[in-house]
Every structure is written in structure tokens, then in C-alpha cells.
Protein backbone atom coordinates (compact mmCIF):
# COMPACT_ATOMS: atom_id res chain seq x y z
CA UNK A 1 104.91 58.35 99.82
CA UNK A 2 105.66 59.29 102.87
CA UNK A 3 103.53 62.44 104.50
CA UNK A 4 106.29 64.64 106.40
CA UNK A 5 104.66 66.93 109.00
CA UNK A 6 105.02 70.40 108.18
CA UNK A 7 106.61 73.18 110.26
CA UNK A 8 105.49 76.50 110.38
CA UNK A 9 108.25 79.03 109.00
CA UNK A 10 109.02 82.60 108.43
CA UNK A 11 111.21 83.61 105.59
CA UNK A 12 112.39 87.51 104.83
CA UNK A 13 113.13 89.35 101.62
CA UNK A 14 114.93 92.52 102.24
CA UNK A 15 115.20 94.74 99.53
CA UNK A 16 117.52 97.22 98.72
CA UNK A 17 117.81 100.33 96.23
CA UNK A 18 114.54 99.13 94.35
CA UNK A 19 114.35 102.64 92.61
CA UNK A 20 117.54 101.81 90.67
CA UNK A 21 119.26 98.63 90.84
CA UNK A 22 117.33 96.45 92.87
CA UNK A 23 119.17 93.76 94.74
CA UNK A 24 117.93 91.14 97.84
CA UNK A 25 119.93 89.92 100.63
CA UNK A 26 120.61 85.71 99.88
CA UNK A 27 122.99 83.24 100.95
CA UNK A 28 123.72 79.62 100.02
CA UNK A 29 122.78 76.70 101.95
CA UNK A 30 125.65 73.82 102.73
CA UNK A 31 126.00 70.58 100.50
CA UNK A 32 125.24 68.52 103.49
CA UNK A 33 122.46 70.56 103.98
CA UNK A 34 119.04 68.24 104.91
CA UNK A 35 116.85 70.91 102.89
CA UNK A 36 117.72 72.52 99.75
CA UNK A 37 121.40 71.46 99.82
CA UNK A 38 123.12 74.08 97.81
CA UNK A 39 120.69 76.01 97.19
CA UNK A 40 120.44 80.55 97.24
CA UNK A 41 117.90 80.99 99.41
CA UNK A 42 116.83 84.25 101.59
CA UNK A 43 117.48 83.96 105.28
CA UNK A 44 114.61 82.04 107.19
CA UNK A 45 114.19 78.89 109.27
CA UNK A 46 111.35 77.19 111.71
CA UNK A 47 108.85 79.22 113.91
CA UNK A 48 110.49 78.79 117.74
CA UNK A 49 107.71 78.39 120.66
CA UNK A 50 109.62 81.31 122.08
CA UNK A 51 108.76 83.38 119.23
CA UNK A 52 105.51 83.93 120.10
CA UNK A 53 106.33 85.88 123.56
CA UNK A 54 108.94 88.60 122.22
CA UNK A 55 107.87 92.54 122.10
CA UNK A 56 107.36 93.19 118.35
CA UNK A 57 106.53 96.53 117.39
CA UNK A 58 102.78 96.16 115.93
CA UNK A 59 102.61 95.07 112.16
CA UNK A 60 100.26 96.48 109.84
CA UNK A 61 96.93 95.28 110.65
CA UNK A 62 95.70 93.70 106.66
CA UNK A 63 98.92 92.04 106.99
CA UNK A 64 98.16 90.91 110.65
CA UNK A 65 94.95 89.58 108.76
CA UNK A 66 95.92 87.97 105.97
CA UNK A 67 98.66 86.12 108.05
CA UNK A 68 95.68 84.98 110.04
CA UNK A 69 93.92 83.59 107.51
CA UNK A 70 94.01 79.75 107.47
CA UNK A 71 96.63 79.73 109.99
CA UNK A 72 96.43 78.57 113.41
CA UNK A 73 99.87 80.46 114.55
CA UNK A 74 100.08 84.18 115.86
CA UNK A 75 101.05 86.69 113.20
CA UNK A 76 103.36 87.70 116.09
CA UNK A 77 105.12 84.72 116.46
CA UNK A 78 105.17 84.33 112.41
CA UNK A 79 106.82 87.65 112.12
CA UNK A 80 109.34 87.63 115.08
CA UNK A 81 110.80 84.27 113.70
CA UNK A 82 111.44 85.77 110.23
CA UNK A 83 113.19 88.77 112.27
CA UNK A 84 115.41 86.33 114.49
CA UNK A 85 116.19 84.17 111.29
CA UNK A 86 117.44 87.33 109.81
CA UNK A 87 119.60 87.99 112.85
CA UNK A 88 120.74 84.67 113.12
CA UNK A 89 122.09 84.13 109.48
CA UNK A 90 123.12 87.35 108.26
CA UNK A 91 124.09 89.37 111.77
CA UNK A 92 121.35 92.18 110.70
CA UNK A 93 118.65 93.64 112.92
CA UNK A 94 115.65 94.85 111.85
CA UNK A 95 115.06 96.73 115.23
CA UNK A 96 113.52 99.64 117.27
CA UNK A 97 115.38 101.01 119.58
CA UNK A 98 114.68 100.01 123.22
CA UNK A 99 115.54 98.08 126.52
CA UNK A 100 114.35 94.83 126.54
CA UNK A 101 114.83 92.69 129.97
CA UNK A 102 115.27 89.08 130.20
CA UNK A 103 114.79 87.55 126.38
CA UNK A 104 114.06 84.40 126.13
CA UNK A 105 117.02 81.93 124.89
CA UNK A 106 117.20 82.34 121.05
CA UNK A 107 116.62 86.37 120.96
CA UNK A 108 119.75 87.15 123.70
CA UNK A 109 121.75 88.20 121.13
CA UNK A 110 119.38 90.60 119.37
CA UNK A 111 118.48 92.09 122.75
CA UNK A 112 122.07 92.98 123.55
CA UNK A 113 122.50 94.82 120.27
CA UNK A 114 119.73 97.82 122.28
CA UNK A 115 116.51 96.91 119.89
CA UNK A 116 113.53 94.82 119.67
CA UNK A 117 112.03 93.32 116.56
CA UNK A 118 110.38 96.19 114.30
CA UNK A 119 107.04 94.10 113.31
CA UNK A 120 105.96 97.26 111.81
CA UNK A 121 108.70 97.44 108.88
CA UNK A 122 107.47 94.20 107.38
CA UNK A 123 105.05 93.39 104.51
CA UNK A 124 103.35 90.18 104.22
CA UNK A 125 104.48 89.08 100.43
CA UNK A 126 103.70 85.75 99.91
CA UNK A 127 103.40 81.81 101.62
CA UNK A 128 104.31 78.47 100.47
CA UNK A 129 104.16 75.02 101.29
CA UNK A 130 106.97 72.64 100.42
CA UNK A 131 105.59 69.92 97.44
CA UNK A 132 105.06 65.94 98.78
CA UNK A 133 107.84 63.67 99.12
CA UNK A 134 110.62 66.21 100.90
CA UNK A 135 112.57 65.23 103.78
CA UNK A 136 111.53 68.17 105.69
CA UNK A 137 107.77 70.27 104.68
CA UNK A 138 107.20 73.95 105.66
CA UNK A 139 104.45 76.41 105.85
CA UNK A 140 106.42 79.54 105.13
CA UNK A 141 105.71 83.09 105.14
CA UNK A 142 107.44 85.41 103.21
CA UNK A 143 108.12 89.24 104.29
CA UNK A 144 108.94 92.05 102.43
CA UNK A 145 111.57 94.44 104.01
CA UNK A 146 113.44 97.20 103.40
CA UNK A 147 117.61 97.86 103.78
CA UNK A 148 116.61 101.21 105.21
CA UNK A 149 115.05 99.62 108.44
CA UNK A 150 118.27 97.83 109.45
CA UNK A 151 119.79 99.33 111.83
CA UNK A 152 123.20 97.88 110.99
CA UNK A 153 125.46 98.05 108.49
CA UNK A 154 123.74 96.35 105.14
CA UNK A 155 127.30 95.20 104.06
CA UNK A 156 128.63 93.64 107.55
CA UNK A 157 127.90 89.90 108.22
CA UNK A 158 131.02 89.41 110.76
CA UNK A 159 127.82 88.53 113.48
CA UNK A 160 126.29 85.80 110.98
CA UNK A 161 125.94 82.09 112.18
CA UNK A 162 127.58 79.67 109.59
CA UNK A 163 124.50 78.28 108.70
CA UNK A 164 124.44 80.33 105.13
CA UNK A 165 127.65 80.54 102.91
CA UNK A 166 128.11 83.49 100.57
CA UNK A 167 125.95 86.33 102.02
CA UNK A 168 125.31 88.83 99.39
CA UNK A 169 123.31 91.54 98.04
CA UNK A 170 122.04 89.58 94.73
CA UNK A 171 120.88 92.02 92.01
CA UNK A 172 117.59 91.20 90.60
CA UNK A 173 118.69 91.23 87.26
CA UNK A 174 121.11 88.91 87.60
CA UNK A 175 119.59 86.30 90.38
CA UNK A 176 118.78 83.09 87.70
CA UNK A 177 122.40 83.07 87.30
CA UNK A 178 122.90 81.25 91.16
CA UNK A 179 121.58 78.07 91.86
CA UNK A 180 117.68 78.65 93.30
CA UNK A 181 115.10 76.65 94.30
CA UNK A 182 112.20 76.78 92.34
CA UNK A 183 110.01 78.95 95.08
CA UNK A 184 112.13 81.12 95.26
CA UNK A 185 112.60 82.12 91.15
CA UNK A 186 108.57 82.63 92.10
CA UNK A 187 108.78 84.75 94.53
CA UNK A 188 111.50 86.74 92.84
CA UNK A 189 109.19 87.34 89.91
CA UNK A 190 106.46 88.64 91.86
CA UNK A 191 108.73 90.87 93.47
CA UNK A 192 109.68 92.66 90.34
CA UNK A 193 105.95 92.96 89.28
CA UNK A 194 105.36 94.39 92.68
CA UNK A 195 108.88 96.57 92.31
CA UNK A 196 107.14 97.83 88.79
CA UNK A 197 103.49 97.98 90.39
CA UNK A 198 103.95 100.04 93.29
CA UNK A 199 102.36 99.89 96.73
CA UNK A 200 101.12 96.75 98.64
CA UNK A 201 99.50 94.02 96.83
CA UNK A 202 96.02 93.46 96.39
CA UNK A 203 96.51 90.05 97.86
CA UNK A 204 99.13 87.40 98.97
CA UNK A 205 99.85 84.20 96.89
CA UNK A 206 99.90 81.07 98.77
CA UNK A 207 101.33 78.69 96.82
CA UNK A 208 99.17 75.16 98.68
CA UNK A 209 101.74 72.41 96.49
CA UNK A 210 98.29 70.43 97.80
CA UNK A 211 96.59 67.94 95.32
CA UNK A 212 93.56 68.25 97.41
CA UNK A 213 93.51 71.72 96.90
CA UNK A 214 94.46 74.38 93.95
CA UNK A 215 97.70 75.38 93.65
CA UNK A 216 97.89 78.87 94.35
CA UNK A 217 94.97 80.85 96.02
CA UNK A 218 95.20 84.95 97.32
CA UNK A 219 95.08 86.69 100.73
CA UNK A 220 93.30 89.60 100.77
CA UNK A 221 92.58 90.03 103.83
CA UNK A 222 89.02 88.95 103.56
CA UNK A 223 90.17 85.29 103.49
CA UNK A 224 90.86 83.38 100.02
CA UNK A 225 89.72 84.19 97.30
């Protein structure tokens, strides 16, 4: 079998009216696609080495933890990529309002649109490592976010790349009737146990797909448990 290297990645869940009828942002992936062809996913993509130098607003600091736990990448550069991934696929920002002089190339667009990336309206939810034998392998993080941080229009995807098919607000309730990969059903279900619990979690799941290594262990902050 061959061992692909993996790629750091940033992935981001934003989640809107969770008091009533919950729904996430998704979008589908192309046929020809090289990774998960087909597939409902949320928006997300690779970690860019320019990632790491952009102004984030500060995150929390237990999720600035846990995201340092085991990880030899910046929580900074982690979060900013799931921000610019957003921006890239769907045309949202998740901004603060403010100038921001000479971006580096893959953030231009967000910086015209008046904001940097808001670090501090994302929740570190869970992390993932794609299983043996794929084409491509990632180390993903997943953020939480809410639709009441963008500061566009939740419903307007004219500034979307074409690299996801279908944007939509998926209801939870209905979201096994699209075609997902199997992380993602995962994910989905612990975000309606964390809809139901209430609050941050206790910890993070990190799902290792690593025969070495258990399957899933938790981020707390205080390293694995």
C-alpha cells in the first residue's frame, strides 16, 4: 500500500438557526474530482504557507491549545486557512471589519471586501485524518461557526469559485439524504449532540484512521486523553 503524505487542512462548519431548524452550509464536490468525487462536503481545502502570516483576530485560547496539541502547525495558520477556504468556495466572509494593506496572494480578495479573518468566531470541533490507501491524506481540523458572524449575505454565493457545485444550507434533519463521506455523517452527529448539549465540548475528537494508534482519542486542552 502505498503511504500518501498527508497535508495539513482546515475545514469549517457554519451553522445556522440551531435553536429551531438547524441547517450547515455544504456543497458537492465534481465527478472528476481527485478526492471525494461527488461527494457533500463543508467548504475546506489545504493549509497555504501564506496562511500563517495573515492578521486573525485572536481565537479562544483552549481552542488555541487543543489545536496545538500534537500538531506542529500554528493554530493561526490552521484557522486562517479554514476562513480563506470558506471565502474561496462559498463567497462568505467571516470577517472583522478593518484595513488590511498588502495581503499576500490567496487572501486579495477577502481583503478588498474591508475585513480580516475573525479567528475569534471559531470553535475548534473536531480533527481527522484520511484512512490508508487514498490518493490524497489530510490532517484536518474542523471549526464550528456561526451564520451570525458572516458579514455577508448567508444566501449569496455569486463570489464562489467553481470548485463546489450546489451550495446550500442543508438541514440537519435531512443531511443522510445527499451523498456524504463517511467523516462527515461523524461529524454531523456530534454536532447535534453538541446542538442538544449546549456550550463547548469537554474535548475534541480526533479521529487518528492510524493502525498504530487508537482510533479516536480527545483534546482537552491538557493534551490526549
Amino acid at each position: 500500500m502505498i503511504d500518501t503524505p498527508i497535508k495539513d487542512a482546515a475545514t469549517i462548519i457554519v451553522l445556522r438557526n440551531a435553536a429551531r431548524v438547524p441547517s450547515v452550509l455544504m456543497g458537492q464536490r465534481g465527478a472528476g474530482a481527485a478526492f471525494m468525487p461527488g461527494k457533500f462536503v463543508f467548504p475546506g481545502g489545504a493549509v497555504d504557507p501564506n496562511d500563517a502570516g495573515v492578521p486573525l483576530t485572536p481565537l479562544n485560547p483552549l481552542d488555541e491549545t487543543r489545536l496545538r496539541s500534537e500538531s506542529t502547525v500554528s493554530p493561526v495558520s490552521l484557522a486562517a486557512a479554514a476562513i480563506r477556504e470558506l471565502w474561496e468556495e462559498t463567497g462568505q466572509v467571516l470577517g472583522a471589519k478593518s484595513v488590511w494593506s498588502d495581503p499576500p496572494q490567496g487572501w486579495r480578495g477577502f481583503a478588498a471586501t474591508g475585513h480580516r479573518p475573525h479567528g475569534g468566531a471559531l470553535q475548534f470541533f473536531f480533527r481527522a485524518v484520511t484512512p490508508r490507501g487514498r490518493p490524497r491524506r489530510f490532517d484536518a481540523r474542523f471549526f464550528l461557526a456561526l451564520v451570525d458572524d458572516l458579514v455577508t449575505d448567508p444566501d449569496d454565493f455569486c463570489n464562489a469559485e467553481d470548485e463546489l457545485a450546489h451550495l446550500q444550507w442543508v438541514p440537519l434533519a435531512a443531511a443522510r439524504q445527499f451523498d456524504l463521506p463517511f467523516i462527515t455523517q461523524v461529524v454531523l452527529a456530534e454536532l447535534i449532540a453538541h446542538i442538544k448539549r449546549g456550550g463547548p465540548p469537554a474535548s475534541v475528537p480526533f479521529f487518528r484512521n492510524d493502525d498504530e494508534a487508537h482510533l479516536i482519542s480527545r483534546l482537552s486542552g491538557k493534551g490526549p486523553l
